[in-house]
Protein backbone atom coordinates (compact mmCIF):
# COMPACT_ATOMS: atom_id res chain seq x y z
CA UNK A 1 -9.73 28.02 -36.69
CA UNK A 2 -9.42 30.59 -34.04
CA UNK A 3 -11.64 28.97 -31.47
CA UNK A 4 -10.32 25.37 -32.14
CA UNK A 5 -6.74 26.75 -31.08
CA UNK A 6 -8.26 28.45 -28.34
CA UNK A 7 -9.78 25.42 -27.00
CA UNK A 8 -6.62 23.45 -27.39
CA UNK A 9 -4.44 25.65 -24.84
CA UNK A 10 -7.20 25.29 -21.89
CA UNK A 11 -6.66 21.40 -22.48
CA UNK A 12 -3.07 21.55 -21.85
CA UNK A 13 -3.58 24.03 -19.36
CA UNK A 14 -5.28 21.50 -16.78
CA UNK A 15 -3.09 18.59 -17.85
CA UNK A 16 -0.38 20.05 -16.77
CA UNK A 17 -1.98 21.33 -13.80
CA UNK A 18 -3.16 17.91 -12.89
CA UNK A 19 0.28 16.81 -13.59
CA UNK A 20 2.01 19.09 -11.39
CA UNK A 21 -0.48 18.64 -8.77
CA UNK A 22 0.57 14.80 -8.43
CA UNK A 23 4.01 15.62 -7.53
CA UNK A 24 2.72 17.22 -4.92
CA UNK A 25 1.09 14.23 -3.68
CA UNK A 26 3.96 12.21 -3.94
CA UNK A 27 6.18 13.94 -2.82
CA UNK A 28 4.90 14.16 1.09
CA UNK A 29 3.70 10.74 1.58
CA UNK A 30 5.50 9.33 4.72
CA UNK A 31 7.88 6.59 4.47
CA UNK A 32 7.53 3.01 5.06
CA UNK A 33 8.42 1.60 8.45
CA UNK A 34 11.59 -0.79 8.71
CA UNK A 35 11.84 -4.08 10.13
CA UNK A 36 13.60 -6.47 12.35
CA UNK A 37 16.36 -8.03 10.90
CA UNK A 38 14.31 -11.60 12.42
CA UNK A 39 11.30 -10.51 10.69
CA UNK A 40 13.36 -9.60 7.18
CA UNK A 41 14.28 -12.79 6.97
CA UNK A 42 11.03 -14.09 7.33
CA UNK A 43 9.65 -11.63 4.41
CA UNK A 44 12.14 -12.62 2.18
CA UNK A 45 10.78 -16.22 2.27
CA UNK A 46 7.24 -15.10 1.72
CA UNK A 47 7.59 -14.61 -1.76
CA UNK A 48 3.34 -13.58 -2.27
CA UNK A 49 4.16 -10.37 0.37
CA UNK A 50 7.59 -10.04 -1.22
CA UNK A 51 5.99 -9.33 -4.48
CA UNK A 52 3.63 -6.85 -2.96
CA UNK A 53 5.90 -5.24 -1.04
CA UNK A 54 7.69 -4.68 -4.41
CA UNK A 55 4.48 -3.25 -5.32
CA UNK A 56 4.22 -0.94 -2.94
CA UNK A 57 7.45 0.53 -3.47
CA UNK A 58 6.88 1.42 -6.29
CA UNK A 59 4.43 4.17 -4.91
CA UNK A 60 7.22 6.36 -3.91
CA UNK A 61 8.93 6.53 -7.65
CA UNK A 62 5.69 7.29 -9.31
CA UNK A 63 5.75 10.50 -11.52
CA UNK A 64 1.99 10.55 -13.29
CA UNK A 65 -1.18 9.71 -12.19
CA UNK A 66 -2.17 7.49 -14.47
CA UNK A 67 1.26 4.87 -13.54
CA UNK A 68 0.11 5.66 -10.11
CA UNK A 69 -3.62 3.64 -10.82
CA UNK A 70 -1.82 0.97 -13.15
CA UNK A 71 0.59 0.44 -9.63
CA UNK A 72 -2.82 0.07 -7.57
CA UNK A 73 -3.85 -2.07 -9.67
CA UNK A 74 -0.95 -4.74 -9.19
CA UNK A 75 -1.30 -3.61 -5.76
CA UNK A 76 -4.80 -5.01 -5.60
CA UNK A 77 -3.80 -8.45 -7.26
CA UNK A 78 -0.83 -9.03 -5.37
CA UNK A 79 -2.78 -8.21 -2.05
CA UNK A 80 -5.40 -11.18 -3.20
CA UNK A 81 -2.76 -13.40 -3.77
CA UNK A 82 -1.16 -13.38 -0.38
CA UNK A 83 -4.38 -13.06 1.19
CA UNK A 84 -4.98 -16.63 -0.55
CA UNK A 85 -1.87 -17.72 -0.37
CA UNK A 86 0.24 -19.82 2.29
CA UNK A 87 0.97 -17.48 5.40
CA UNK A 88 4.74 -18.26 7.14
CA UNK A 89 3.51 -20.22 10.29
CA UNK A 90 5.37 -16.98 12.92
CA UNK A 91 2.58 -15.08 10.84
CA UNK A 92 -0.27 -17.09 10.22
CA UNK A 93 -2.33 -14.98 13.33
CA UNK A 94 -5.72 -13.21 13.63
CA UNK A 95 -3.51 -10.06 14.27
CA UNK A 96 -1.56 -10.18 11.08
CA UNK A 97 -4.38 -11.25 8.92
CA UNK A 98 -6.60 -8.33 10.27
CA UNK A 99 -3.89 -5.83 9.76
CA UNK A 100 -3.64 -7.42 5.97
CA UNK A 101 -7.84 -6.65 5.39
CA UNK A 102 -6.82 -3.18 6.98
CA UNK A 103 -4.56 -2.41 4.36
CA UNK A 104 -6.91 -4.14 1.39
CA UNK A 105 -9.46 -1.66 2.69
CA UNK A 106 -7.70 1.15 2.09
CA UNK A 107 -6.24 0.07 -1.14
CA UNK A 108 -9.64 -0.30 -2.94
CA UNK A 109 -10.25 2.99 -0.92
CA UNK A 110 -7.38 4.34 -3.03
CA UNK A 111 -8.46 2.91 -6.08
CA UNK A 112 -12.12 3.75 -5.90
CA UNK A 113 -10.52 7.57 -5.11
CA UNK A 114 -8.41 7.00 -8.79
CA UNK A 115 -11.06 5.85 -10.94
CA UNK A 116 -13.63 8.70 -9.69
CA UNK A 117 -10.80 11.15 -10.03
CA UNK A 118 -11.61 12.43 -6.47
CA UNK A 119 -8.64 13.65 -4.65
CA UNK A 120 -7.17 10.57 -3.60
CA UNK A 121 -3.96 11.84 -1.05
CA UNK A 122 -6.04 10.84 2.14
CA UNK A 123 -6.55 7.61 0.99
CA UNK A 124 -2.85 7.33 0.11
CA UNK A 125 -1.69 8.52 3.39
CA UNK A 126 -4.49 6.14 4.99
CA UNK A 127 -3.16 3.10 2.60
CA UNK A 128 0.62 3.57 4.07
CA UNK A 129 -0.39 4.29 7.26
CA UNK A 130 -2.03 0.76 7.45
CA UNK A 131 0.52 -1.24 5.49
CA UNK A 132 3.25 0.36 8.45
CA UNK A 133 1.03 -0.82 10.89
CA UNK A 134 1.06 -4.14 9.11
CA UNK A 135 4.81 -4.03 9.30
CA UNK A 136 4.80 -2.97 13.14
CA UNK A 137 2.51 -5.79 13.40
CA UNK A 138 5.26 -8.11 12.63
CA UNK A 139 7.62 -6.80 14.85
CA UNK A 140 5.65 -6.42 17.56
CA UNK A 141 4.82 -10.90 16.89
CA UNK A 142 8.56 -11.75 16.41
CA UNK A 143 9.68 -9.63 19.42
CA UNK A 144 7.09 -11.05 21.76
CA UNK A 145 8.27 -12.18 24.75
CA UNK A 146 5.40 -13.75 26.47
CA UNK A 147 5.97 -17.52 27.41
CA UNK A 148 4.26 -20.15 24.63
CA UNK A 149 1.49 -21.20 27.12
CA UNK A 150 0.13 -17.55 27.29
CA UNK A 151 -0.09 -17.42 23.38
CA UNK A 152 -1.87 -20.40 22.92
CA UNK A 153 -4.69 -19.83 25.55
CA UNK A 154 -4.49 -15.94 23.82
CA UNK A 155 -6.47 -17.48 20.89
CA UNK A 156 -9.17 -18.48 23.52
């Protein structure tokens, strides 16, 4: 009886130590990047981004580990579906599409971290790191000011 008790306190010893070490995690990851008013309203039309950028979000209110691999997980699906999915025409460029697979890496990065309970804040940090560059990304197309006939030979 003695040794089953024992046992039982060293469990809840590391959950809670894993616990406690996710809010730690958590609570340094960067925030995300803002965006042009121009390219808000764009996003808000794109509802396939809209819905991961919902997912992503959520990230930042995340309190266990185990929500945090169920939010990755919608993460990944809603990432597929804008990847297959219609692209607004301002967006539908090499340079946002590569900065989209830049972010999917690091996602599945993330997730592959979660499911072999490595120590996944890197990955994290690497996964929002990307998805602001995605974000500058669109800033950086709206806001370009290079003449029409400079863009179109730019895909030559």
């Amino acid at each position: 009886m003695i040794l089953v008790a024992s046992c039982k306190d060293a469990v809840s010893e590391t959950a809670n130590a894993q616990e406690s070490g996710w809010e730690v995690v958590t609570d340094s990851l960067p925030k995300k990047n803002s965006v042009d008013s121009k390219v808000q309203m764009i996003l808000n039309d794109w509802l396939e981004f809209s819905a991961m950028e919902r997912s992503f979000d959520k990230i930042y209110t995340t309190e266990f580990r185990e929500d945090f691999v169920l939010i990755i997980e919608e993460l990944v699906e809603n990432q597929k579906k804008v990847e297959q999915g219609v692209y607004p025409v301002t967006f539908d460029i090499p340079h946002i599409k590569g900065r989209q697979k830049i972010f999917q890496t690091y996602i599945l990065k993330t997730k592959g971290d979660l499911e072999y309970r490595q120590n996944p804040k890197e990955s994290i940090l690497q996964m929002i790191t990307a998805f602001n560059d995605l974000r500058n990304q669109f800033n950086v197309v709206v806001n370009n000011t290079l003449p029409d006939e400079l863009r179109v030979n730019e895909k030559n």
